[in-house]
PDB file of N, CA and C in Angstrom:
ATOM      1  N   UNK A   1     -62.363 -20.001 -45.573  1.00  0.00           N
ATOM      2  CA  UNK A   1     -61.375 -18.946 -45.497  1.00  0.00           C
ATOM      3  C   UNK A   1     -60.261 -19.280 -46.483  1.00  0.00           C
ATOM      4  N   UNK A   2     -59.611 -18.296 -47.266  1.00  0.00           N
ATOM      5  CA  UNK A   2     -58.587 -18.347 -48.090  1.00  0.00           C
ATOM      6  C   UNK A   2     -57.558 -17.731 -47.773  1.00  0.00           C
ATOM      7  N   UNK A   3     -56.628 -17.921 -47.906  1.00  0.00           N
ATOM      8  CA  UNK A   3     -54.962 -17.464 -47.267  1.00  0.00           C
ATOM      9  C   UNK A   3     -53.962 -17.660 -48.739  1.00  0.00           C
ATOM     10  N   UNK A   4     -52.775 -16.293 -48.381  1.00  0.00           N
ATOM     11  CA  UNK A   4     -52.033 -16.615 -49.392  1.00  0.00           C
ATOM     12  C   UNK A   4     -50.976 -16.582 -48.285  1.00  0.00           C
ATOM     13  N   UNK A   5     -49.095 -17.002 -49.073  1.00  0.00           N
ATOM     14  CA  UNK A   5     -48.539 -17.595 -48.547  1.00  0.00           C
ATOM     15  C   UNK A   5     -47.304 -16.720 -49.639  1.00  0.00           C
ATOM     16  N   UNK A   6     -46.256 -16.153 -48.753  1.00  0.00           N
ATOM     17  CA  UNK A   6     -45.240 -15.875 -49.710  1.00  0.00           C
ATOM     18  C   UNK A   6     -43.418 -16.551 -49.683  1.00  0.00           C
ATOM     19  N   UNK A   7     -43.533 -17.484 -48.307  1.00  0.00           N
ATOM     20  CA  UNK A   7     -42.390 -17.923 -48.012  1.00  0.00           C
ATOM     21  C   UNK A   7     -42.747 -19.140 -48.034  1.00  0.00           C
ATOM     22  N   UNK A   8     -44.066 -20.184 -47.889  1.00  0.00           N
ATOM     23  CA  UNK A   8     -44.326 -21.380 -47.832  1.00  0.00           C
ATOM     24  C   UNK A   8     -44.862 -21.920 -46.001  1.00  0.00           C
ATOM     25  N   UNK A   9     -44.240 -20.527 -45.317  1.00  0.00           N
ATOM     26  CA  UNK A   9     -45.222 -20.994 -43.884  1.00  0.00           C
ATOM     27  C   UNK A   9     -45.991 -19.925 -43.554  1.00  0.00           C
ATOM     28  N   UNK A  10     -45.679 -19.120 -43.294  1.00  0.00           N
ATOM     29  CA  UNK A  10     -46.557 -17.981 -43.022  1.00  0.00           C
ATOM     30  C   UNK A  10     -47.935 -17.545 -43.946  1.00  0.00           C
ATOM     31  N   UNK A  11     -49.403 -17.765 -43.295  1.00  0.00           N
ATOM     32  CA  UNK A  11     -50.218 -17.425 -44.128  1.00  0.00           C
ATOM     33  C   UNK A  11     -50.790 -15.991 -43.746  1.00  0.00           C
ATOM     34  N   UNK A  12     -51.463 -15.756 -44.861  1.00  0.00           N
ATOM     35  CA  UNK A  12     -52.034 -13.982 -44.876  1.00  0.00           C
ATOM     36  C   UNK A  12     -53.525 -14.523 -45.222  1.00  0.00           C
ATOM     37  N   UNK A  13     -54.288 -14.329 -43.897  1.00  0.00           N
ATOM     38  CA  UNK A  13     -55.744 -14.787 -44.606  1.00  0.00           C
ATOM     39  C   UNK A  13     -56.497 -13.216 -45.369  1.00  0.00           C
ATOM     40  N   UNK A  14     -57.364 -13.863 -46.417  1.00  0.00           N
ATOM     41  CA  UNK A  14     -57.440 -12.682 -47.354  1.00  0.00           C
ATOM     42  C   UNK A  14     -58.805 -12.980 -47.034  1.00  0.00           C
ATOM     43  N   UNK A  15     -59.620 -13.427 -46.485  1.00  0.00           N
ATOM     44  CA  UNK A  15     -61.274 -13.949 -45.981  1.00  0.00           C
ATOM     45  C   UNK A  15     -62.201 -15.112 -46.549  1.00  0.00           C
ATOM     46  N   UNK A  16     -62.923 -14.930 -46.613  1.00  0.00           N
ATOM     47  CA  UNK A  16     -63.694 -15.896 -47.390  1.00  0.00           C
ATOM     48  C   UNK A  16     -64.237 -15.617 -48.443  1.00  0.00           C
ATOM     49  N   UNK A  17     -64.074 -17.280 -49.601  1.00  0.00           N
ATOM     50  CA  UNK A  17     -64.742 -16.733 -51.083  1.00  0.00           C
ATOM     51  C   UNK A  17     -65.568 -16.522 -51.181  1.00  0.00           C
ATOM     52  N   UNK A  18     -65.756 -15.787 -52.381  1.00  0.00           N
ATOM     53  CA  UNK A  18     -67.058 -15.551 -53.079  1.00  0.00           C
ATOM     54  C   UNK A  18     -67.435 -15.905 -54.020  1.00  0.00           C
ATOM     55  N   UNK A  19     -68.582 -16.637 -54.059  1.00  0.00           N
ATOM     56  CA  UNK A  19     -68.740 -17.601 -55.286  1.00  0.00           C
ATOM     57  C   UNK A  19     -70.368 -16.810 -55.525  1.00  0.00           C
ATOM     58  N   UNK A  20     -70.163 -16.551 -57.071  1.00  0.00           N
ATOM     59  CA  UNK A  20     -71.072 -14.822 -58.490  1.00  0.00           C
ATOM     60  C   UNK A  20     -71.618 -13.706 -57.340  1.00  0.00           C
ATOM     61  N   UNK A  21     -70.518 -13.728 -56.320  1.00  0.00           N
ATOM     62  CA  UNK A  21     -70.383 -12.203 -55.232  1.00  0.00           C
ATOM     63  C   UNK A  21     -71.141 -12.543 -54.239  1.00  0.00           C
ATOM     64  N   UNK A  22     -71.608 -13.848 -53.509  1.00  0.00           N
ATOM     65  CA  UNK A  22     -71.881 -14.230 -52.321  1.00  0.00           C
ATOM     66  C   UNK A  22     -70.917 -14.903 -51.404  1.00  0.00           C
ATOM     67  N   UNK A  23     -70.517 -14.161 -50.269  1.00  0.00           N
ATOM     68  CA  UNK A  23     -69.244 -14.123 -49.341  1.00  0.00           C
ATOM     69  C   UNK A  23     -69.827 -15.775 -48.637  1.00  0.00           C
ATOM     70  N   UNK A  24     -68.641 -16.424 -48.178  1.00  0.00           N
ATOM     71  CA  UNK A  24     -68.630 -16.778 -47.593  1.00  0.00           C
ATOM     72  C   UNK A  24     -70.272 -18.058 -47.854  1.00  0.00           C
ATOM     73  N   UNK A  25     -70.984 -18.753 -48.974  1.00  0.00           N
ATOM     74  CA  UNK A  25     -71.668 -19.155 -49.825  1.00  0.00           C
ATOM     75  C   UNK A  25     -71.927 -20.586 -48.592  1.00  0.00           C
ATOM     76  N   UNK A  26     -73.250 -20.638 -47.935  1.00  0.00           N
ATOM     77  CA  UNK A  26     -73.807 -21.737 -47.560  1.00  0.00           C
ATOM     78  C   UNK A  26     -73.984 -23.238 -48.626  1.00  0.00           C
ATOM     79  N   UNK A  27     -73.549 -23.875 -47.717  1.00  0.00           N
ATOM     80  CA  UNK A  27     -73.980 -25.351 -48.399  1.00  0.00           C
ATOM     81  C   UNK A  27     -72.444 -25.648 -49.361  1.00  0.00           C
ATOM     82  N   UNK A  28     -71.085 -24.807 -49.265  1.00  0.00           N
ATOM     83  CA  UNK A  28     -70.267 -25.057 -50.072  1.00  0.00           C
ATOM     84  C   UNK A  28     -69.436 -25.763 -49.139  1.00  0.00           C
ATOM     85  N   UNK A  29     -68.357 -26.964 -49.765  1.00  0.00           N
ATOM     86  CA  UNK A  29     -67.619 -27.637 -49.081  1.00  0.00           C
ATOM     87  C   UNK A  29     -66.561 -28.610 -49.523  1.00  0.00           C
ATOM     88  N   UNK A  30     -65.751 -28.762 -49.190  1.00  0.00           N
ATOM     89  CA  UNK A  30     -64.544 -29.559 -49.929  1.00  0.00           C
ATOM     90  C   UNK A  30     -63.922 -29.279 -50.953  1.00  0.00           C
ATOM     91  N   UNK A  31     -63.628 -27.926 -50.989  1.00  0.00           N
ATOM     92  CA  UNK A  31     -62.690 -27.228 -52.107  1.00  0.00           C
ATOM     93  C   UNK A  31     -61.634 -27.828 -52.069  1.00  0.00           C
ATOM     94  N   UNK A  32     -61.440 -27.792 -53.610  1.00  0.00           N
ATOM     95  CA  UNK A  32     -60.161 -28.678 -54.706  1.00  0.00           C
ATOM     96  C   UNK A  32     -59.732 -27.315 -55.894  1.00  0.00           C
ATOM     97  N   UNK A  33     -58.620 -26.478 -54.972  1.00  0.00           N
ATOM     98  CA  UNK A  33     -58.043 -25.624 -56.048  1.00  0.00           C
ATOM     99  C   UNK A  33     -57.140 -26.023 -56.631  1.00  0.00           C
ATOM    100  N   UNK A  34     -56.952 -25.394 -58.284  1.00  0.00           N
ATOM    101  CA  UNK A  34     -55.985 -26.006 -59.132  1.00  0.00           C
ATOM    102  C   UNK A  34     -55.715 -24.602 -59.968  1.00  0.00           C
ATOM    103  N   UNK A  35     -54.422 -24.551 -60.019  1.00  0.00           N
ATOM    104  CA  UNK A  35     -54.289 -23.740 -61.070  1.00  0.00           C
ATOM    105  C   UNK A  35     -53.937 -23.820 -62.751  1.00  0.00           C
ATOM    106  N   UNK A  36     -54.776 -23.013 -63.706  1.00  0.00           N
ATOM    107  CA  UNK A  36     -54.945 -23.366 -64.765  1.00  0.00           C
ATOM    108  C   UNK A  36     -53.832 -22.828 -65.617  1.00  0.00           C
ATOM    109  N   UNK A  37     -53.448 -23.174 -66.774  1.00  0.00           N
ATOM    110  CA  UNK A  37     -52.253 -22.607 -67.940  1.00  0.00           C
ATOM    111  C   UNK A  37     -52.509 -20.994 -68.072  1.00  0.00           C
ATOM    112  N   UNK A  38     -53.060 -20.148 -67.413  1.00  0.00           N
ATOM    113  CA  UNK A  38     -53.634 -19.092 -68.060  1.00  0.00           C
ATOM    114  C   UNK A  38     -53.919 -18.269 -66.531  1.00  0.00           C
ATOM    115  N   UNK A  39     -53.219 -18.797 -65.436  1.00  0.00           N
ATOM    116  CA  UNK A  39     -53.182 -18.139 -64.415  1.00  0.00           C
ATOM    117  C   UNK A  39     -54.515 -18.219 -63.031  1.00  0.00           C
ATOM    118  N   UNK A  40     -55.468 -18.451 -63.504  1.00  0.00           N
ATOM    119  CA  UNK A  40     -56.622 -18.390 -63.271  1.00  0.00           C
ATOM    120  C   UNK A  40     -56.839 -19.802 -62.411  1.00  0.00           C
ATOM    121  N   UNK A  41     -57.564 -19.383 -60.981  1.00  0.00           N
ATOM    122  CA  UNK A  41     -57.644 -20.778 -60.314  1.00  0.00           C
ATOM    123  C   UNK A  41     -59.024 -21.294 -60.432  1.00  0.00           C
ATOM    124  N   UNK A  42     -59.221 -22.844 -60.711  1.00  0.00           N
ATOM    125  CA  UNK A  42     -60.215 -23.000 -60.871  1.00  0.00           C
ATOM    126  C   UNK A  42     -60.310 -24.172 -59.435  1.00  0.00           C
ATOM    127  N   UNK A  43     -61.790 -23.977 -59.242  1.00  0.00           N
ATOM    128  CA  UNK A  43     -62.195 -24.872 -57.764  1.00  0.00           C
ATOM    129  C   UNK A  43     -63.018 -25.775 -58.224  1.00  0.00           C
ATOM    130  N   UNK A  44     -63.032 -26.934 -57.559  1.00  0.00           N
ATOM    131  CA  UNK A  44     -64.128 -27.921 -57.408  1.00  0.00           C
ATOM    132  C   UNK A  44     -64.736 -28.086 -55.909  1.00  0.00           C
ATOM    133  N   UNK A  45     -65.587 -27.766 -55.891  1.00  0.00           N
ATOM    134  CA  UNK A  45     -66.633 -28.551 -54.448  1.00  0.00           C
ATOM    135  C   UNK A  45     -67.626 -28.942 -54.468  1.00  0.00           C
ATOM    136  N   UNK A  46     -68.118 -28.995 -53.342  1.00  0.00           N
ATOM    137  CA  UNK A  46     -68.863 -30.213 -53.298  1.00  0.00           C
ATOM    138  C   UNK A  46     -70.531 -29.216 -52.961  1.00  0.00           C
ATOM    139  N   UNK A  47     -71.490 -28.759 -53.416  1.00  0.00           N
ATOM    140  CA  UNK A  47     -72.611 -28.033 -53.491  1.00  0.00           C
ATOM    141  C   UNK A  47     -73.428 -28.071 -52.741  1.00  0.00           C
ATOM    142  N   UNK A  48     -74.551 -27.810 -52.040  1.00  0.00           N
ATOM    143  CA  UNK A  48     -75.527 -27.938 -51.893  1.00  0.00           C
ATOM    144  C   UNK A  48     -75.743 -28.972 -49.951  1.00  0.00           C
ATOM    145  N   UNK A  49     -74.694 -29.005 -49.507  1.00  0.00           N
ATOM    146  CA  UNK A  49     -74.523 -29.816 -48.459  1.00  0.00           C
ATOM    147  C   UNK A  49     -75.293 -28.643 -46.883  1.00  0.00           C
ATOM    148  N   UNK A  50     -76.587 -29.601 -46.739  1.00  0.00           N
ATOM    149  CA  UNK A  50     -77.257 -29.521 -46.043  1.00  0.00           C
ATOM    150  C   UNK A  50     -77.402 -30.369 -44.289  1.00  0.00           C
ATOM    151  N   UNK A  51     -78.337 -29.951 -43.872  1.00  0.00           N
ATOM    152  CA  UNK A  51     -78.430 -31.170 -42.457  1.00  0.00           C
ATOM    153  C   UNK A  51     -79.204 -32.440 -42.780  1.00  0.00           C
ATOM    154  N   UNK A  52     -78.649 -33.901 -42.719  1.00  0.00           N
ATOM    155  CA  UNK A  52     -79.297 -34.730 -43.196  1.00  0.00           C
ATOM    156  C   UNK A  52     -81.195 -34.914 -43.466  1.00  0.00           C
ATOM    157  N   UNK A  53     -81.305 -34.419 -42.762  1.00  0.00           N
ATOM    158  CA  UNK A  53     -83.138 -34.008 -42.670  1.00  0.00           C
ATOM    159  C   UNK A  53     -83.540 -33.484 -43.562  1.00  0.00           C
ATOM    160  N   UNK A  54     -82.930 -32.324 -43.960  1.00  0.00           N
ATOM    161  CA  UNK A  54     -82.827 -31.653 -45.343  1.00  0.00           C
ATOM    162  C   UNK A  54     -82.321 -32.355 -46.535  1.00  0.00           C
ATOM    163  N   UNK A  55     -83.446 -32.956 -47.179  1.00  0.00           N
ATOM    164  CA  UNK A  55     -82.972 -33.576 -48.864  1.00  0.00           C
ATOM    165  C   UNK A  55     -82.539 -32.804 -49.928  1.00  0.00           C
ATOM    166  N   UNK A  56     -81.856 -31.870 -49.717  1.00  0.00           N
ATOM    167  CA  UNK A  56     -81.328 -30.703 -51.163  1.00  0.00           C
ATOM    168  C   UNK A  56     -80.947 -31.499 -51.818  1.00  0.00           C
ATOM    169  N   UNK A  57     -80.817 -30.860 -53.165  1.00  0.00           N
ATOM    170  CA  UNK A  57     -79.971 -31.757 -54.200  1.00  0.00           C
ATOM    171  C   UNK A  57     -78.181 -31.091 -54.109  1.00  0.00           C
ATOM    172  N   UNK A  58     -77.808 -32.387 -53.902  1.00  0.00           N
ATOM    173  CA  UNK A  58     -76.244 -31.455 -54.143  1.00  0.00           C
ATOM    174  C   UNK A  58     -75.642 -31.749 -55.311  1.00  0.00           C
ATOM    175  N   UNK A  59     -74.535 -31.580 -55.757  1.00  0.00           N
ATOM    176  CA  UNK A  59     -73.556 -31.824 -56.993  1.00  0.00           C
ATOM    177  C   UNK A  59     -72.380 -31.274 -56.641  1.00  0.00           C
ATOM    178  N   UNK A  60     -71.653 -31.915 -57.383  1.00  0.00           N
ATOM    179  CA  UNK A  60     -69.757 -31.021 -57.490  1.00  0.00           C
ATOM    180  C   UNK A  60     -70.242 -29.976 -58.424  1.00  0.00           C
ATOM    181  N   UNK A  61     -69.992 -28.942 -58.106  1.00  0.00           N
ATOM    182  CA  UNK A  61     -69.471 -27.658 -58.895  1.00  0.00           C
ATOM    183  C   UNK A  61     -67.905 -27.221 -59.214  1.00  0.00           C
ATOM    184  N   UNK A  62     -67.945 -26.702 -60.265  1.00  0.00           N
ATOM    185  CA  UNK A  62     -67.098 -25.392 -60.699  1.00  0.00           C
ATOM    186  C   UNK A  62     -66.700 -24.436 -60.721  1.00  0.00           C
ATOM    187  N   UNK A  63     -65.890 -23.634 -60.628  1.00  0.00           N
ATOM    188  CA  UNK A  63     -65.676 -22.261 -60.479  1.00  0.00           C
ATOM    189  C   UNK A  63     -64.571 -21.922 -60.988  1.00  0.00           C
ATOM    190  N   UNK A  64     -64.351 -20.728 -61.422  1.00  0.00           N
ATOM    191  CA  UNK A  64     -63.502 -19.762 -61.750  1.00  0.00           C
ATOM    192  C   UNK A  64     -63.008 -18.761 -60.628  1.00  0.00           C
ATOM    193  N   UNK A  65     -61.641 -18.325 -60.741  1.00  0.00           N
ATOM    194  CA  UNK A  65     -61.384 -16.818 -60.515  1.00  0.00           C
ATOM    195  C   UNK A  65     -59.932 -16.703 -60.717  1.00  0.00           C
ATOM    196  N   UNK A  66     -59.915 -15.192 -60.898  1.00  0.00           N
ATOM    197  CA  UNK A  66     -58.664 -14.330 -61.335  1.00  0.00           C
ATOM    198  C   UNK A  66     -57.969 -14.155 -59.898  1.00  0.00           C
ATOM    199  N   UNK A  67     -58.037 -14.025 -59.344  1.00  0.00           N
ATOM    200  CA  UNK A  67     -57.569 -13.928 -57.516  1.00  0.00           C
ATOM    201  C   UNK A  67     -57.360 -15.098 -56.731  1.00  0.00           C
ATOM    202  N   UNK A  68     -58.368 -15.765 -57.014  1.00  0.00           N
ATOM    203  CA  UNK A  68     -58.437 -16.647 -55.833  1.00  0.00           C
ATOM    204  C   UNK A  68     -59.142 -16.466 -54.692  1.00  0.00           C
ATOM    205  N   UNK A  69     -60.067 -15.641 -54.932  1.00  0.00           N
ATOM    206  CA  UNK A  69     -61.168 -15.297 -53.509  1.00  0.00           C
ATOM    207  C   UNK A  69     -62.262 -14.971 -54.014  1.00  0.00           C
ATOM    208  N   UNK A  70     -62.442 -14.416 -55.612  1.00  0.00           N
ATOM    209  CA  UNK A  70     -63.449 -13.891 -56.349  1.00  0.00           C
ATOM    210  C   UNK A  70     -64.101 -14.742 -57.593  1.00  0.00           C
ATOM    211  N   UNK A  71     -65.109 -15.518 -57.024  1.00  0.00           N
ATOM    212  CA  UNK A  71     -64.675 -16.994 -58.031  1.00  0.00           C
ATOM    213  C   UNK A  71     -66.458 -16.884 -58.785  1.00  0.00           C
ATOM    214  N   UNK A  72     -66.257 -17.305 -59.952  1.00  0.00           N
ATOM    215  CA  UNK A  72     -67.466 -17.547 -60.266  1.00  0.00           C
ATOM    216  C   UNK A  72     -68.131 -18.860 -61.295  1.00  0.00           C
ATOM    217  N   UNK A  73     -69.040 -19.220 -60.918  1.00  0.00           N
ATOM    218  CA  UNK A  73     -69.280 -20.399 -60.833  1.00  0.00           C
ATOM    219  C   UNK A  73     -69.549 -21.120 -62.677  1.00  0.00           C
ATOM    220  N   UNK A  74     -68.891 -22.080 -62.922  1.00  0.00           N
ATOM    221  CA  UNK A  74     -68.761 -22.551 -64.117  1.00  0.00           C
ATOM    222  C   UNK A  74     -69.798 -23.268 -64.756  1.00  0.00           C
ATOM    223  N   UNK A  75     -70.427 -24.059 -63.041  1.00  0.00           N
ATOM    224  CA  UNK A  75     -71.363 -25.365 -63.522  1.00  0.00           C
ATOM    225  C   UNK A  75     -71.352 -26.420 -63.103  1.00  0.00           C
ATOM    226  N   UNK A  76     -72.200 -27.131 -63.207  1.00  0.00           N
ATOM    227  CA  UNK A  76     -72.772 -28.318 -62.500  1.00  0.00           C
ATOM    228  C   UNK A  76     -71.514 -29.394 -62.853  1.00  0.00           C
ATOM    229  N   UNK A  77     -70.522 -30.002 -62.225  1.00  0.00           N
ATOM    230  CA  UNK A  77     -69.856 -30.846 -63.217  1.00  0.00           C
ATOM    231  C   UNK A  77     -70.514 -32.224 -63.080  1.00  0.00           C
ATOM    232  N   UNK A  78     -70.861 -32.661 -61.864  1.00  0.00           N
ATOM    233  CA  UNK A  78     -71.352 -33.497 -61.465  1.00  0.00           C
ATOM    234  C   UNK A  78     -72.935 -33.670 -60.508  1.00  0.00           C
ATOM    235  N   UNK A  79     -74.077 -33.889 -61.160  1.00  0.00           N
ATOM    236  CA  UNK A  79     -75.383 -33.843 -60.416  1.00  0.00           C
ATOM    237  C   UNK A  79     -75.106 -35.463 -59.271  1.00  0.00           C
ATOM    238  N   UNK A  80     -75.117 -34.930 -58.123  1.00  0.00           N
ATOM    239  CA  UNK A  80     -75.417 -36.086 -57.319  1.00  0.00           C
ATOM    240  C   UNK A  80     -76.434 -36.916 -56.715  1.00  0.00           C
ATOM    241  N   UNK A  81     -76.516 -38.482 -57.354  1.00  0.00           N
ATOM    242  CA  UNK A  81     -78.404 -38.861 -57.154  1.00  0.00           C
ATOM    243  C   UNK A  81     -78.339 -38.368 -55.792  1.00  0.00           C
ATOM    244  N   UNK A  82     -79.890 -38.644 -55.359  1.00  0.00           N
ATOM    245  CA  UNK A  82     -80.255 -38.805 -54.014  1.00  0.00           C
ATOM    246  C   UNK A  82     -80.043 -39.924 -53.361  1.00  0.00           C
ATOM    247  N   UNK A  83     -79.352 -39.991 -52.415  1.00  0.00           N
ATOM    248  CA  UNK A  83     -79.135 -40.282 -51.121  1.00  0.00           C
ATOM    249  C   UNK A  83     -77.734 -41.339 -51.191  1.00  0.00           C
ATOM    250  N   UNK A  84     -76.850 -40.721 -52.675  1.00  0.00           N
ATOM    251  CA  UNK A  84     -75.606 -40.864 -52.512  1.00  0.00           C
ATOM    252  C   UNK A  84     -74.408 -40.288 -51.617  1.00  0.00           C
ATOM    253  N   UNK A  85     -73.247 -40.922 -51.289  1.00  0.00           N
ATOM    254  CA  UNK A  85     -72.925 -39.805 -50.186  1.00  0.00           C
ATOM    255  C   UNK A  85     -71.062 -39.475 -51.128  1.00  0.00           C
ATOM    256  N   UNK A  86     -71.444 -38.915 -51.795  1.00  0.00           N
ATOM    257  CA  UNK A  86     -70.188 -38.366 -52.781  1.00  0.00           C
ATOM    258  C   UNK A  86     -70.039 -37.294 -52.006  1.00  0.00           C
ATOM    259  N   UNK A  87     -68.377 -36.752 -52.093  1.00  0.00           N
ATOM    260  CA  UNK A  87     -68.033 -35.897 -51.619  1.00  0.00           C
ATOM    261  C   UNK A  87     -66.277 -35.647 -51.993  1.00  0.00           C
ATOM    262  N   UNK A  88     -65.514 -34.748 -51.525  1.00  0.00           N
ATOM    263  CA  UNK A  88     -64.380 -34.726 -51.905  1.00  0.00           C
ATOM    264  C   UNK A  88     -64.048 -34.393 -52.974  1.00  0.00           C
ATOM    265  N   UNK A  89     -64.059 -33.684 -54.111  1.00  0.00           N
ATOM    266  CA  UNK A  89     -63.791 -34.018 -55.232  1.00  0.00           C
ATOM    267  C   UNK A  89     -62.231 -33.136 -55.691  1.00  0.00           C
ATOM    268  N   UNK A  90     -61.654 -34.186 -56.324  1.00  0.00           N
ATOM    269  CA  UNK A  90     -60.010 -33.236 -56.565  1.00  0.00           C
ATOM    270  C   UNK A  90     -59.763 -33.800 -57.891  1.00  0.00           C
ATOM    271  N   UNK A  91     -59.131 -32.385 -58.716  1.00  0.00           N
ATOM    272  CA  UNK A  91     -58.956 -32.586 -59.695  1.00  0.00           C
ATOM    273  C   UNK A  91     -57.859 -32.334 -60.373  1.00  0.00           C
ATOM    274  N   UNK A  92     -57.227 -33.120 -61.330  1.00  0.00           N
ATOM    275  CA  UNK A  92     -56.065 -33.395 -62.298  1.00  0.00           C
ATOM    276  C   UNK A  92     -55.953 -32.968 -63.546  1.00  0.00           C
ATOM    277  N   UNK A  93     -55.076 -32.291 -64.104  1.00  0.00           N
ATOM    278  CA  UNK A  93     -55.069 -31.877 -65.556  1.00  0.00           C
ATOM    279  C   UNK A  93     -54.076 -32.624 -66.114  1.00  0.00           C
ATOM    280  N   UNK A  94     -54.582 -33.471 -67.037  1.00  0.00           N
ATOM    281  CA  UNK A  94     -53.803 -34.695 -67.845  1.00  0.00           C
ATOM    282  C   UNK A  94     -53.157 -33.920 -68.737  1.00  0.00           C
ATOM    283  N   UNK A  95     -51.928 -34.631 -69.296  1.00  0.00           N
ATOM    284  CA  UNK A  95     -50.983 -34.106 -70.308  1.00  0.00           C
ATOM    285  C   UNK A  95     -51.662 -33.682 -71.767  1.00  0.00           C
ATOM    286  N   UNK A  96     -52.804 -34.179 -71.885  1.00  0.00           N
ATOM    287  CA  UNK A  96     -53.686 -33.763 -73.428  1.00  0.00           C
ATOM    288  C   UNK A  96     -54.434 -32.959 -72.839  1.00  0.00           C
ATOM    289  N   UNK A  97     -54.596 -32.396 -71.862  1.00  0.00           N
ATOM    290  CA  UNK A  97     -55.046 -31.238 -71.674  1.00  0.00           C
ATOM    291  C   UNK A  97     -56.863 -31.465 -70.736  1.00  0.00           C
ATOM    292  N   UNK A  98     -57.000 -32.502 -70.944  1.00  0.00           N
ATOM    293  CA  UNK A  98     -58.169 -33.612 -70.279  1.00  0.00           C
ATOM    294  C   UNK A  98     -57.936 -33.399 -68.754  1.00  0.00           C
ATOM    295  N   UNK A  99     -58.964 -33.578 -68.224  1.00  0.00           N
ATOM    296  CA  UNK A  99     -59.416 -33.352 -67.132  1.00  0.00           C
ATOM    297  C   UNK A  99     -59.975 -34.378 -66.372  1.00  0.00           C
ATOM    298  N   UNK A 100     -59.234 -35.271 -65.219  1.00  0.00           N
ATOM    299  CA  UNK A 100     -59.185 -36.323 -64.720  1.00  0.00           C
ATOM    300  C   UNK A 100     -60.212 -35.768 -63.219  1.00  0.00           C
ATOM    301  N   UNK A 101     -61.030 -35.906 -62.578  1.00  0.00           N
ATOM    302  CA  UNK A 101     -61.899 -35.731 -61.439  1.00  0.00           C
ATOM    303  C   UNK A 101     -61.987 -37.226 -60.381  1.00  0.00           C
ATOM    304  N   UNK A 102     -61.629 -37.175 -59.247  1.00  0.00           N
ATOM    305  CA  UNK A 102     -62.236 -38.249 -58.574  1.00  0.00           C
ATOM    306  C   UNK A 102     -62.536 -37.502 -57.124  1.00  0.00           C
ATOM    307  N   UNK A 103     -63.580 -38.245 -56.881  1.00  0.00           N
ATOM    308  CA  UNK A 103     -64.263 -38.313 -55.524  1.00  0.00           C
ATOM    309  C   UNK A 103     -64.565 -39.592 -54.749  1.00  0.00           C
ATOM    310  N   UNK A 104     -64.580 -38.947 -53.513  1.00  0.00           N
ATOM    311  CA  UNK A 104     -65.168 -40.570 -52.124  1.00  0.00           C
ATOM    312  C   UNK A 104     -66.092 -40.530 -51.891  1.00  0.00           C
ATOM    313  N   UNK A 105     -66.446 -41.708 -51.819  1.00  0.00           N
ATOM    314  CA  UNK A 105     -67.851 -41.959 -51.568  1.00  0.00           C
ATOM    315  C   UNK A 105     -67.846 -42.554 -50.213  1.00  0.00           C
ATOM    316  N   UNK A 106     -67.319 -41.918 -49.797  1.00  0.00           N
ATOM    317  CA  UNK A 106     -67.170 -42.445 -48.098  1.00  0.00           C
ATOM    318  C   UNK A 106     -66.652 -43.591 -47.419  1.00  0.00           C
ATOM    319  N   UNK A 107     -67.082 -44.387 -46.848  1.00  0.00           N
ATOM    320  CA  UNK A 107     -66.433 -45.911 -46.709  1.00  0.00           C
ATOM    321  C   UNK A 107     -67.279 -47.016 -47.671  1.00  0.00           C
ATOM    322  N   UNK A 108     -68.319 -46.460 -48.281  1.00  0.00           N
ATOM    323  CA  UNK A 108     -68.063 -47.885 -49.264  1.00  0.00           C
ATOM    324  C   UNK A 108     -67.666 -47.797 -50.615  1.00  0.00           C
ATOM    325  N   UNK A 109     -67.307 -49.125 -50.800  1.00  0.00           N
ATOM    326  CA  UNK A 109     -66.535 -49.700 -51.763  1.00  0.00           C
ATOM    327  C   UNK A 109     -67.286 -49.974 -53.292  1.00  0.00           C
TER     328      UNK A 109
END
């Protein structure tokens, strides 16, 4: 679910995204919004997250959108091997314009 906010407490939920016009998109998780020089929010999450039984392949993805609810998807940024447990991913826009990403890998080190 996505919410906007015009005083800093009160939210207005606006529903759930859509990531290339599928509401509310199975297997998506751990959104990392950022907004870009050009207005436009871009997301990172975490893909493909299934019930452990289920071996999907997941990855961090990308996305775009002009709103913030209407997002469409950029790309694979990160393919995750199998039976790594990455997750979280949040992202930083460095002063050269570079693009800093980190994620957890749960409790180990």
């Amino acid at each position: 679910m996505v919410g906007q906010t015009s005083d800093g407490t009160a939210v207005n939920p606006l529903g759930p995204i859509t990531l290339n016009g599928v509401a509310n998109p199975a297997g998506v998780v751990d959104p990392d919004a950022f907004r870009l020089p050009d207005g436009r929010i871009r997301l990172a999450y975490l893909a493909g997250l299934t019930a452990p039984s289920n071996p999907a392949p997941r990855a961090i993805c990308l996305a775009d959108s002009a709103d913030g609810v209407n997002f469409t998807v950029v790309g694979s940024a990160y393919d995750i091997p199998a039976g790594d447990m990455i997750t979280d991913p949040s992202l930083a826009r460095l002063a050269d314009g570079s693009w800093l990403m980190a994620m957890s890998r749960g409790s180990r080190r």
